[in-house]
C-alpha atoms as a PDB file:
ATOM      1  CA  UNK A   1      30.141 -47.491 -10.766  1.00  0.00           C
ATOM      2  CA  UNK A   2      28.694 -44.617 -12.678  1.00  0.00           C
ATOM      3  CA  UNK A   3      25.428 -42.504 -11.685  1.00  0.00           C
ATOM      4  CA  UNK A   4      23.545 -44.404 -13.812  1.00  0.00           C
ATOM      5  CA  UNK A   5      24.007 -47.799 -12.963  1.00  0.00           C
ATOM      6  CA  UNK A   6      24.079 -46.753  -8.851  1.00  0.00           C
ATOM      7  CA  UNK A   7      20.352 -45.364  -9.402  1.00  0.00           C
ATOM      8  CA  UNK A   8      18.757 -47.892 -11.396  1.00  0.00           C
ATOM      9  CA  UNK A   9      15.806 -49.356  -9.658  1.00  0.00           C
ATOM     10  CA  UNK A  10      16.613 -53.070  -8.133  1.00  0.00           C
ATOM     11  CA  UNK A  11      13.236 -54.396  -7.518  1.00  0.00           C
ATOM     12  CA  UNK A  12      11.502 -56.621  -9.691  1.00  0.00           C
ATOM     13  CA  UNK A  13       8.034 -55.675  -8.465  1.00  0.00           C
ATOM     14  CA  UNK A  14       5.949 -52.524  -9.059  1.00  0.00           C
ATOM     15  CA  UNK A  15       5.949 -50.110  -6.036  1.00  0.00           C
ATOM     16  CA  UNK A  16       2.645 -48.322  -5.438  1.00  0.00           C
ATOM     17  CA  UNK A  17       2.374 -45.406  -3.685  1.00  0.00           C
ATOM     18  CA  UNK A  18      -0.153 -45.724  -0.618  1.00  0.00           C
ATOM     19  CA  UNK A  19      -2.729 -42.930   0.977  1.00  0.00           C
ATOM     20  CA  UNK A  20      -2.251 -41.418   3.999  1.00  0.00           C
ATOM     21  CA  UNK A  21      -4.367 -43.585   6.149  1.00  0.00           C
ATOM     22  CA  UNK A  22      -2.080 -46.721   5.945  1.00  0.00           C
ATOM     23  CA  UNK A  23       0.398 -47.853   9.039  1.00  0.00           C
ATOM     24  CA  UNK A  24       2.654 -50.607   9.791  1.00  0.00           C
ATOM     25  CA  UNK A  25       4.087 -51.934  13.132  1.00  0.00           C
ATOM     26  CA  UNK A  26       6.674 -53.288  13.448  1.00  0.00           C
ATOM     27  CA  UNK A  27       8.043 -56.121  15.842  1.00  0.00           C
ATOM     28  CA  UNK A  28      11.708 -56.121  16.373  1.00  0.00           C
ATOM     29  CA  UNK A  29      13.876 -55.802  19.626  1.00  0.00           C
ATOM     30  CA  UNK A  30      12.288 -52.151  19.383  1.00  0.00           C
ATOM     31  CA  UNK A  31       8.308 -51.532  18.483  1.00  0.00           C
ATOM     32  CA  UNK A  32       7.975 -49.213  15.702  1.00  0.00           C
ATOM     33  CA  UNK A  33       4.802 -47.587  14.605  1.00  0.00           C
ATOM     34  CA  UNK A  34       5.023 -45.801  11.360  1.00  0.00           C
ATOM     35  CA  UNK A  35       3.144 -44.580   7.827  1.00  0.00           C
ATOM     36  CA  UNK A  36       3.410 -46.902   5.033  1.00  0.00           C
ATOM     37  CA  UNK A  37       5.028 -45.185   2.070  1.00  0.00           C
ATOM     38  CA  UNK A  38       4.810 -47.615  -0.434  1.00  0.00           C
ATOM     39  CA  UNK A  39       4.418 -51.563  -1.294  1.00  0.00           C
ATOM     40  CA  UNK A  40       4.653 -54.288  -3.917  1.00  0.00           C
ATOM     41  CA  UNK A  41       3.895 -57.373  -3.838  1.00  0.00           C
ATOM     42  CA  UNK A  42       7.105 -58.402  -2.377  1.00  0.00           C
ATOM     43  CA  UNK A  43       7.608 -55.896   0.164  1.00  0.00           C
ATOM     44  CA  UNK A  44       6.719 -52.271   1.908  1.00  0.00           C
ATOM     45  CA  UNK A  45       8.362 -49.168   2.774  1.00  0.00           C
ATOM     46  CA  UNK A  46       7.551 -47.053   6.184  1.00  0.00           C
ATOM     47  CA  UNK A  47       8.552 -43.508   7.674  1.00  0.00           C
ATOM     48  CA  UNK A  48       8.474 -43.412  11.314  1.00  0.00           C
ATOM     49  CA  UNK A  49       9.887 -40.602  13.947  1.00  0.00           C
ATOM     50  CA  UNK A  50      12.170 -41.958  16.817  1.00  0.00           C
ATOM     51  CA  UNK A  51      13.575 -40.072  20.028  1.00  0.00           C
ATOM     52  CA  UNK A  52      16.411 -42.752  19.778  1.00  0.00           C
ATOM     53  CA  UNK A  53      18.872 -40.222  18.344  1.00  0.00           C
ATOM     54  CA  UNK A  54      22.091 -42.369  17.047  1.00  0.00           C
ATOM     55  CA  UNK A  55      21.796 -44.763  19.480  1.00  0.00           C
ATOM     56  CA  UNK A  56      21.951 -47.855  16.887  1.00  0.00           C
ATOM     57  CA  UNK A  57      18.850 -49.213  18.055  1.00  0.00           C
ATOM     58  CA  UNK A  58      16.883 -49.018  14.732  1.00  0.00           C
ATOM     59  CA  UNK A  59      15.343 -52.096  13.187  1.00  0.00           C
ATOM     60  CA  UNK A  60      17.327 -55.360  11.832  1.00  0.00           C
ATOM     61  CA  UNK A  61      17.051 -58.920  11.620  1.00  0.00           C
ATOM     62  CA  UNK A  62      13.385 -60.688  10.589  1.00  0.00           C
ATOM     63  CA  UNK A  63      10.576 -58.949  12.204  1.00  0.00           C
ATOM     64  CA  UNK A  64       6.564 -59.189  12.394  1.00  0.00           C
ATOM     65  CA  UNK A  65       4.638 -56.593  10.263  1.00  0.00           C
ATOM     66  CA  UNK A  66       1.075 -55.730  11.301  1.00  0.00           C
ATOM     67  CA  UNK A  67      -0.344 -53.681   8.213  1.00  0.00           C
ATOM     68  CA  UNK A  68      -3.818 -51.511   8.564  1.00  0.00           C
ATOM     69  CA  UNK A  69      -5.674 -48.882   8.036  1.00  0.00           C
ATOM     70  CA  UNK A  70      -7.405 -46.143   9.942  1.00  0.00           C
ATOM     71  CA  UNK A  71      -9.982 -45.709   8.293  1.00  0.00           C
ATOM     72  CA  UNK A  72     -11.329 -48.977   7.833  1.00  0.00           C
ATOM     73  CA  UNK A  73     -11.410 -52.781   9.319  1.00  0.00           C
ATOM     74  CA  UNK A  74      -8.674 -53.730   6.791  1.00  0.00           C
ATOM     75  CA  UNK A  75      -5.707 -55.399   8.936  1.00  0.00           C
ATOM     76  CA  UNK A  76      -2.934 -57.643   7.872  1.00  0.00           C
ATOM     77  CA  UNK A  77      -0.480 -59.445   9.495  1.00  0.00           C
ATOM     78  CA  UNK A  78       2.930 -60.695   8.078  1.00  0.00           C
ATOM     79  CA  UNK A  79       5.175 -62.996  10.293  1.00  0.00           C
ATOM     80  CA  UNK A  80       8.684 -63.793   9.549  1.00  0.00           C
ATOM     81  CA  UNK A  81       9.422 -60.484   7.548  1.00  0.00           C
ATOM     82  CA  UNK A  82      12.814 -58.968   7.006  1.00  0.00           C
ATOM     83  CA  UNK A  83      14.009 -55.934   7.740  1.00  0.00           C
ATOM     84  CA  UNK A  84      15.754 -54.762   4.614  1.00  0.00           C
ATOM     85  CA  UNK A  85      17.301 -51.031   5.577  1.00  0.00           C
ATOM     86  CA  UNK A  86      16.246 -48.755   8.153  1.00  0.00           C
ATOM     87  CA  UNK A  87      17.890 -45.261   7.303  1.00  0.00           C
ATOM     88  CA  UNK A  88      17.384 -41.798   8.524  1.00  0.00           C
ATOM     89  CA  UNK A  89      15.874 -39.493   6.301  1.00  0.00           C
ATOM     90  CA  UNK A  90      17.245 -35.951   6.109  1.00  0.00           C
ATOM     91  CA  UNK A  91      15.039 -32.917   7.268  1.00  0.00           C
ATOM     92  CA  UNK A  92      15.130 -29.301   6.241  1.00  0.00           C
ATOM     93  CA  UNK A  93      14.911 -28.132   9.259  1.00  0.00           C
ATOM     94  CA  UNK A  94      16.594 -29.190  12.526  1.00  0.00           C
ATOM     95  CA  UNK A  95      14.261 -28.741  15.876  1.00  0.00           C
ATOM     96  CA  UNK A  96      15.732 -28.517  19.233  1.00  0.00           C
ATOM     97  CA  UNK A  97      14.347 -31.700  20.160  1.00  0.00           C
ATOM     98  CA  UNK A  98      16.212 -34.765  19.470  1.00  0.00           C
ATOM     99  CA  UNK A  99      14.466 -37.028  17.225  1.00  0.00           C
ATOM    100  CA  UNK A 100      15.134 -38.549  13.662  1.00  0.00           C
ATOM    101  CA  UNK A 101      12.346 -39.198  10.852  1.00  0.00           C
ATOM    102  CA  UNK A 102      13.822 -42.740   9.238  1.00  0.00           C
ATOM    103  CA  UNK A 103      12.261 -44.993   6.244  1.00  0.00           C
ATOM    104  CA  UNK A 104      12.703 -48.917   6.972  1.00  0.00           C
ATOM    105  CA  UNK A 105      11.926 -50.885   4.305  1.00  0.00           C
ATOM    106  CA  UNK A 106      10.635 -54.171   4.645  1.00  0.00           C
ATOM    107  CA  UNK A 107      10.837 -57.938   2.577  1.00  0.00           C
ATOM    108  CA  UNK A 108       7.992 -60.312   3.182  1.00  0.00           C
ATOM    109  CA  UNK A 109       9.849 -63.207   2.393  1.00  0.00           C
ATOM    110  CA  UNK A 110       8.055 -66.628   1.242  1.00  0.00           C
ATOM    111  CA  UNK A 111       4.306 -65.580   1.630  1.00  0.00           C
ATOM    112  CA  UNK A 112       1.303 -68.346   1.125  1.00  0.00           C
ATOM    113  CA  UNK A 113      -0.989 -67.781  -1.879  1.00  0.00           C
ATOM    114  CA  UNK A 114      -3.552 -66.794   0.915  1.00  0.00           C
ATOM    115  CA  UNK A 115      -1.430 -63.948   2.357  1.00  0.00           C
ATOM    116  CA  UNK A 116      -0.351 -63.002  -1.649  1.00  0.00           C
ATOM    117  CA  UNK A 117      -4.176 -62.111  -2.478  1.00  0.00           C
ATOM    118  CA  UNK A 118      -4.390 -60.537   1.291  1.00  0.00           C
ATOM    119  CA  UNK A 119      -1.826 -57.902  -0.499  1.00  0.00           C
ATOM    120  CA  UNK A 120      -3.038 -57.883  -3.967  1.00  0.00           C
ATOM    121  CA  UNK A 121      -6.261 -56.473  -2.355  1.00  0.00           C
ATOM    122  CA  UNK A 122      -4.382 -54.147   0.183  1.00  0.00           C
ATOM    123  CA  UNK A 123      -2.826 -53.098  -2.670  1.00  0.00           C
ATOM    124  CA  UNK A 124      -5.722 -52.405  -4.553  1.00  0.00           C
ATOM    125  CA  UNK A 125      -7.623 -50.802  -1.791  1.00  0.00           C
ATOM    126  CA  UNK A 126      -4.764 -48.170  -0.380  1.00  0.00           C
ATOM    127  CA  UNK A 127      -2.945 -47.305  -3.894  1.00  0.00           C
ATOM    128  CA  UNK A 128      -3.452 -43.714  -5.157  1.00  0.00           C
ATOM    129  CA  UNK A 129      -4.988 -44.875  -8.149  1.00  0.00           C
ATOM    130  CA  UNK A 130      -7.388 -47.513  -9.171  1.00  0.00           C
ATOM    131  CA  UNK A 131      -5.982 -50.492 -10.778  1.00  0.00           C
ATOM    132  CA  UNK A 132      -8.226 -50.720 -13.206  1.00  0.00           C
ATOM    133  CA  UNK A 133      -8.598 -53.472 -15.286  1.00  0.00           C
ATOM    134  CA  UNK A 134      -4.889 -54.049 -15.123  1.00  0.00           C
ATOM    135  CA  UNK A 135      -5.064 -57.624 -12.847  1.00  0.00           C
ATOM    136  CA  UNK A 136      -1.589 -58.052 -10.209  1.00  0.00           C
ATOM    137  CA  UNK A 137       0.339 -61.075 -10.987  1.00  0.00           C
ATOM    138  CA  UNK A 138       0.705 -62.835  -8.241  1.00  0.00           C
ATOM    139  CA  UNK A 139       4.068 -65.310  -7.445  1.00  0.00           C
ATOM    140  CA  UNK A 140       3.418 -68.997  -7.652  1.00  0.00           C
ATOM    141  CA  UNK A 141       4.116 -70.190  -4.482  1.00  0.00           C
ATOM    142  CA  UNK A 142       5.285 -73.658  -3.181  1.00  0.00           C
ATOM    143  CA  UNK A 143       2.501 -73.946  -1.058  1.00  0.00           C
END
């Protein structure tokens, strides 16, 4: 497989970048409390810091995802999630102390129209930039 193909972008949804403010939990065998990085409508990307230094116990299987923000009331919850990959991500500069910054990203899986318009308007709300008057499409459901 060439460069090209290996780093073309898989998803089929927009990825927006979030502000600072916005956290996920996680709910696995292990609790993990991170900053969201990024989300679509189909999914959301997190950086936490563990002590857990190559001990394998990073995030797997289907999960609950609480989503909110410190700065405001907003709070979402997502049940039956999926953990998608949970991979270390390489720092500059080594400390003494043993600890790892990882990403985890994260599928949400079949969501009801409700919880599709609860992250439409996350979306909205945490994004860099306003939307606009560009409108999300949101996935028909079976619901």
């Amino acid at each position: 497989m060439d460069d090209a193909a290996h780093s073309r972008e898989l998803r089929r949804q927009q990825r927006f970048k979030t502000r600072d403010r916005v956290f996920a939990v996680l709910y696995t065998d292990v609790l993990l409390l991170g900053k969201v990085v990024d989300v679509s409508l189909k999914g959301l990307a997190f950086q936490y810091v563990t002590f857990a230094e190559g001990n394998g116990e990073w995030a797997k299987g289907m999960a609950d995802l609480e989503v909110f923000e410190n700065s405001s009331s907003r709070y979402w919850r997502v049940p039956f999630c999926s953990v998608v990959y949970d991979l270390e991500v390489p720092l500059e500069v080594r400390f003494s102390y043993s600890y790892q910054l990882r990403r985890c990203g994260i599928h949400f899986g079949d969501l009801s129209r409700e919880q599709c318009t609860q992250v439409a308007s996350l979306i909205e709300h945490v994004r860099f930039d306003s939307l606009g008057k560009q409108v999300l499409e949101l996935p028909s459901t079976g619901v």
